[in-house]
C-alpha atoms as a PDB file:
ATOM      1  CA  UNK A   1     149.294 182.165  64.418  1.00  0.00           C
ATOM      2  CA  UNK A   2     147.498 178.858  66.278  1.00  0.00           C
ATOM      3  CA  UNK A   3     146.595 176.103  63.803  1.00  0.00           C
ATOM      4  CA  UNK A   4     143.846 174.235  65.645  1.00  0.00           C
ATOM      5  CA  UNK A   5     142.296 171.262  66.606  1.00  0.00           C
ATOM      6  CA  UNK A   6     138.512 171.857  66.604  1.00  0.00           C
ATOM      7  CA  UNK A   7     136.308 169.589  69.017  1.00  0.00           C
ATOM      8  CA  UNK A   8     132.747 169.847  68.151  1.00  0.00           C
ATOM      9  CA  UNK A   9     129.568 167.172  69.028  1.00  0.00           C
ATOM     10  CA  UNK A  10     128.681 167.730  65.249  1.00  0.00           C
ATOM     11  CA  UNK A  11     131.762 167.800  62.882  1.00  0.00           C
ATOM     12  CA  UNK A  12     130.083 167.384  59.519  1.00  0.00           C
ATOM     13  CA  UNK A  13     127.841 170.591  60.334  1.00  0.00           C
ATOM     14  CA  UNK A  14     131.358 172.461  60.764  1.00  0.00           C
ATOM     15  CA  UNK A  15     132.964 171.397  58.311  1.00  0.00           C
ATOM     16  CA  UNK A  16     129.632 172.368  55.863  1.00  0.00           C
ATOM     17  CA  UNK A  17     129.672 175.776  57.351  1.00  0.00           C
ATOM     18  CA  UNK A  18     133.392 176.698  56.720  1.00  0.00           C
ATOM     19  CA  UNK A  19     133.371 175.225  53.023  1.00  0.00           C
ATOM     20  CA  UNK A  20     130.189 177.699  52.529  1.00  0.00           C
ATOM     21  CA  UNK A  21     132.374 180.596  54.196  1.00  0.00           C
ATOM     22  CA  UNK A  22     134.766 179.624  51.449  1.00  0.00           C
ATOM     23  CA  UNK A  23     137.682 176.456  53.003  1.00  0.00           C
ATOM     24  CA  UNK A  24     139.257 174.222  51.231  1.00  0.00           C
ATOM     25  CA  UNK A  25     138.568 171.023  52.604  1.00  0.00           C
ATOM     26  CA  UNK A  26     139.695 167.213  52.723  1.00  0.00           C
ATOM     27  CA  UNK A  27     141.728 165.526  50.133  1.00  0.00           C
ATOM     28  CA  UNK A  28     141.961 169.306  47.358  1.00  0.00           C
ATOM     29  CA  UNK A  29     143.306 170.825  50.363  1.00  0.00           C
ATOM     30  CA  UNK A  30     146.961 170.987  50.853  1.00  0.00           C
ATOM     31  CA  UNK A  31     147.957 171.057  54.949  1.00  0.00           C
ATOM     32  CA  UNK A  32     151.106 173.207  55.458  1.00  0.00           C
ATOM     33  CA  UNK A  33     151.011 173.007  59.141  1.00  0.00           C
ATOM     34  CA  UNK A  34     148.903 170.176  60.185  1.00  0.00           C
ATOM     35  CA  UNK A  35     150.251 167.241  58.014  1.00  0.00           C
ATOM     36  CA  UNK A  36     149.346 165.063  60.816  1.00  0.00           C
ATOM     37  CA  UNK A  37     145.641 165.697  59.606  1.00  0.00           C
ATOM     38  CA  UNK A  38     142.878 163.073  57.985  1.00  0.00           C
ATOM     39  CA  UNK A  39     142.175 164.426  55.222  1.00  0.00           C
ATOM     40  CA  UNK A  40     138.120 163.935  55.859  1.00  0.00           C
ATOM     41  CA  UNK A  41     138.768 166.444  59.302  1.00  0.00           C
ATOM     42  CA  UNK A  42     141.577 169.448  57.771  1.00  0.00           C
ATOM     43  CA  UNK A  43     140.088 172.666  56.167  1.00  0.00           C
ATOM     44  CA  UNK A  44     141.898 175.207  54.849  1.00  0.00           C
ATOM     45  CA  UNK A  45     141.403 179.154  54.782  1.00  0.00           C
ATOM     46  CA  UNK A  46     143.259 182.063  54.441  1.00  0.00           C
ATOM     47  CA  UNK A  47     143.990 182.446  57.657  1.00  0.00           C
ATOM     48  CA  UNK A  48     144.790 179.266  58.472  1.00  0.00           C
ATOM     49  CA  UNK A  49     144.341 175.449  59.244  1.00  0.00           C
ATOM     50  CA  UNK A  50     142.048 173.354  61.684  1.00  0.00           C
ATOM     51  CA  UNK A  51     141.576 170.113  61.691  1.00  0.00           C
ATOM     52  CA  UNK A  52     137.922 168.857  63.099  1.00  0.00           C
ATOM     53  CA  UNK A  53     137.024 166.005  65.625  1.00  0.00           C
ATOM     54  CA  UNK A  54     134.281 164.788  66.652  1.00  0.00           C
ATOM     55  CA  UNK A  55     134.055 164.339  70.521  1.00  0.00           C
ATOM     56  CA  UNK A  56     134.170 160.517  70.074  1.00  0.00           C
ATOM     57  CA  UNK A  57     137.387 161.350  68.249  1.00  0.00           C
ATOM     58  CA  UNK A  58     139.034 163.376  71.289  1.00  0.00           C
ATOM     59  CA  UNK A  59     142.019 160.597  71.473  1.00  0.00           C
ATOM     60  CA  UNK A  60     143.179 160.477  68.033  1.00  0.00           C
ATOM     61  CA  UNK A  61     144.600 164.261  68.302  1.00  0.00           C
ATOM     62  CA  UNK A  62     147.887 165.010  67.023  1.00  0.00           C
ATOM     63  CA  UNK A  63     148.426 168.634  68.499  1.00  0.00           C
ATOM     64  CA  UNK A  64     146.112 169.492  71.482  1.00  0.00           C
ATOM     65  CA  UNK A  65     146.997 167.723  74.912  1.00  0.00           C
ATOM     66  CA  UNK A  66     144.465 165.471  75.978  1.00  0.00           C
ATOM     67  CA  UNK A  67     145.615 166.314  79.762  1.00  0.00           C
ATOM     68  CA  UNK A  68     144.089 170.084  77.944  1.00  0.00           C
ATOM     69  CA  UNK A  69     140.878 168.375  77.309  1.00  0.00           C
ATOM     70  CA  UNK A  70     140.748 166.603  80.916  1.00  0.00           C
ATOM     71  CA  UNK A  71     141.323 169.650  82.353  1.00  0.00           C
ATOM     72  CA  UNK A  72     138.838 171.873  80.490  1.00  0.00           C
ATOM     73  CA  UNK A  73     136.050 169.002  80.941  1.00  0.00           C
ATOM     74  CA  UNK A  74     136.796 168.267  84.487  1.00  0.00           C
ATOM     75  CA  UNK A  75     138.441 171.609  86.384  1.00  0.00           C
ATOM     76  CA  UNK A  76     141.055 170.594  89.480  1.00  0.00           C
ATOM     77  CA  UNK A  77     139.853 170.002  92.727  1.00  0.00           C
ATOM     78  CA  UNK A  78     136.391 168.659  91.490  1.00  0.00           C
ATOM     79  CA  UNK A  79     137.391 165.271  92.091  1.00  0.00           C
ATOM     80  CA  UNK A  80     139.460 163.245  94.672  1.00  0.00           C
ATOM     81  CA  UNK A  81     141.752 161.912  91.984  1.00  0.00           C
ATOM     82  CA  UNK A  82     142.200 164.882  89.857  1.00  0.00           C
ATOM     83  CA  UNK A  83     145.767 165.786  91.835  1.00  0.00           C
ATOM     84  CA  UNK A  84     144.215 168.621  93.898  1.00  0.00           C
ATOM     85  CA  UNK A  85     144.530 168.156  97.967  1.00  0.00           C
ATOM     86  CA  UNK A  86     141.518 170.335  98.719  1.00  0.00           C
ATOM     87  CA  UNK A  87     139.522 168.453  96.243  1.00  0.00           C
ATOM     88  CA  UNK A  88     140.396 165.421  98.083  1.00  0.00           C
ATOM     89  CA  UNK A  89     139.966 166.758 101.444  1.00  0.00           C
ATOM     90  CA  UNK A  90     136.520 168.659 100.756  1.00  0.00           C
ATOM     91  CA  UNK A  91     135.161 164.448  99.167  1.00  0.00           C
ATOM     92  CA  UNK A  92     136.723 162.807 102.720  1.00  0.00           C
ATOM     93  CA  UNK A  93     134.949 165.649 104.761  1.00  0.00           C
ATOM     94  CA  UNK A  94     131.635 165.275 103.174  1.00  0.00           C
ATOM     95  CA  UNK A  95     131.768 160.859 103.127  1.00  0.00           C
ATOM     96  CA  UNK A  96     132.576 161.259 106.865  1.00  0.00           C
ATOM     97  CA  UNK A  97     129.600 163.449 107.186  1.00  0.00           C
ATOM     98  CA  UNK A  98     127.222 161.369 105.205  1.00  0.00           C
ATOM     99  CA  UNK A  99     128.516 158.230 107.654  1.00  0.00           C
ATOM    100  CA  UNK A 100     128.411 160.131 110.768  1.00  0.00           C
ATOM    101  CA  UNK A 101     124.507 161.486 109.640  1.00  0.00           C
ATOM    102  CA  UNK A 102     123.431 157.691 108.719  1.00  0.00           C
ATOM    103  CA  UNK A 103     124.912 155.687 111.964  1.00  0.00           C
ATOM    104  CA  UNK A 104     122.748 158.870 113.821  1.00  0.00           C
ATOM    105  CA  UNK A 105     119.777 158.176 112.163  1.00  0.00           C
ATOM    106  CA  UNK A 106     120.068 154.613 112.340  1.00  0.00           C
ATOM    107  CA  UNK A 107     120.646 155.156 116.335  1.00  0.00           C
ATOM    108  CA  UNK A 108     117.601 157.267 116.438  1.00  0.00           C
ATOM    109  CA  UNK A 109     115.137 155.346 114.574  1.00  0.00           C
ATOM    110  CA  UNK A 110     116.000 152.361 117.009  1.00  0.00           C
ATOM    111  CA  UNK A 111     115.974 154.479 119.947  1.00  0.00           C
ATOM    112  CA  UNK A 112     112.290 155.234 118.084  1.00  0.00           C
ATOM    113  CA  UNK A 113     111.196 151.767 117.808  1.00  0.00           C
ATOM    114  CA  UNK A 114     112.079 150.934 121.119  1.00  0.00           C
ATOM    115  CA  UNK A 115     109.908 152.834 123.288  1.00  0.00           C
ATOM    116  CA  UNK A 116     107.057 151.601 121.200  1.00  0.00           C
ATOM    117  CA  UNK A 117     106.796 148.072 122.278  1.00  0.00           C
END
């Protein structure tokens, strides 16, 4: 069975709600599996641990893999840099378009002015 990290935007809240479900949590709980814990972020229940972090607290994980994280937050091939060709390909395609539409207009608008003096 998993024992997880949790990442939530309001970790106090969570951790409220599972001690009213019935965890153990912080320094009267014992971790088993996730020693690596602060005490302030581990609950305990029957079936299992998790330890809770806040999303300002995504670096100090002990068990998930931030590359996880990147990945889930930012999916391959959104951006140039994220190690996918077509990503990178699809961002080069649509610059040279935006340069190729802007010298046009550019062209165009002086072509514009030009035949009104």
């Amino acid at each position: 069975m998993a024992m997880p990290e949790l990442i939530t935007e309001h970790p106090g809240v969570l951790r409220h709600k599972l001690e009213a479900a019935g965890a153990e949590c912080g320094e009267e709980a014992e971790p088993r599996v996730l020693v690596d814990c602060p005490p302030e972020r581990f609950c305990s229940l029957p079936e299992g641990e998790v330890c809770i972090y806040g999303i300002e607290e995504i670096s100090d994980m002990a068990v998930t893999d931030i590359r996880l994280v990147r990945d889930a937050a930012c999916p391959p091939g959104l951006l140039p840099w994220s190690g996918e060709p077509q990503g990178a390909a699809v961002w080069a395609f649509t610059l040279a378009l935006a340069l190729w539409l802007g010298s046009w207009s550019g062209r165009a608008r002086a072509r514009g002015e030009q035949g009104k003096t």
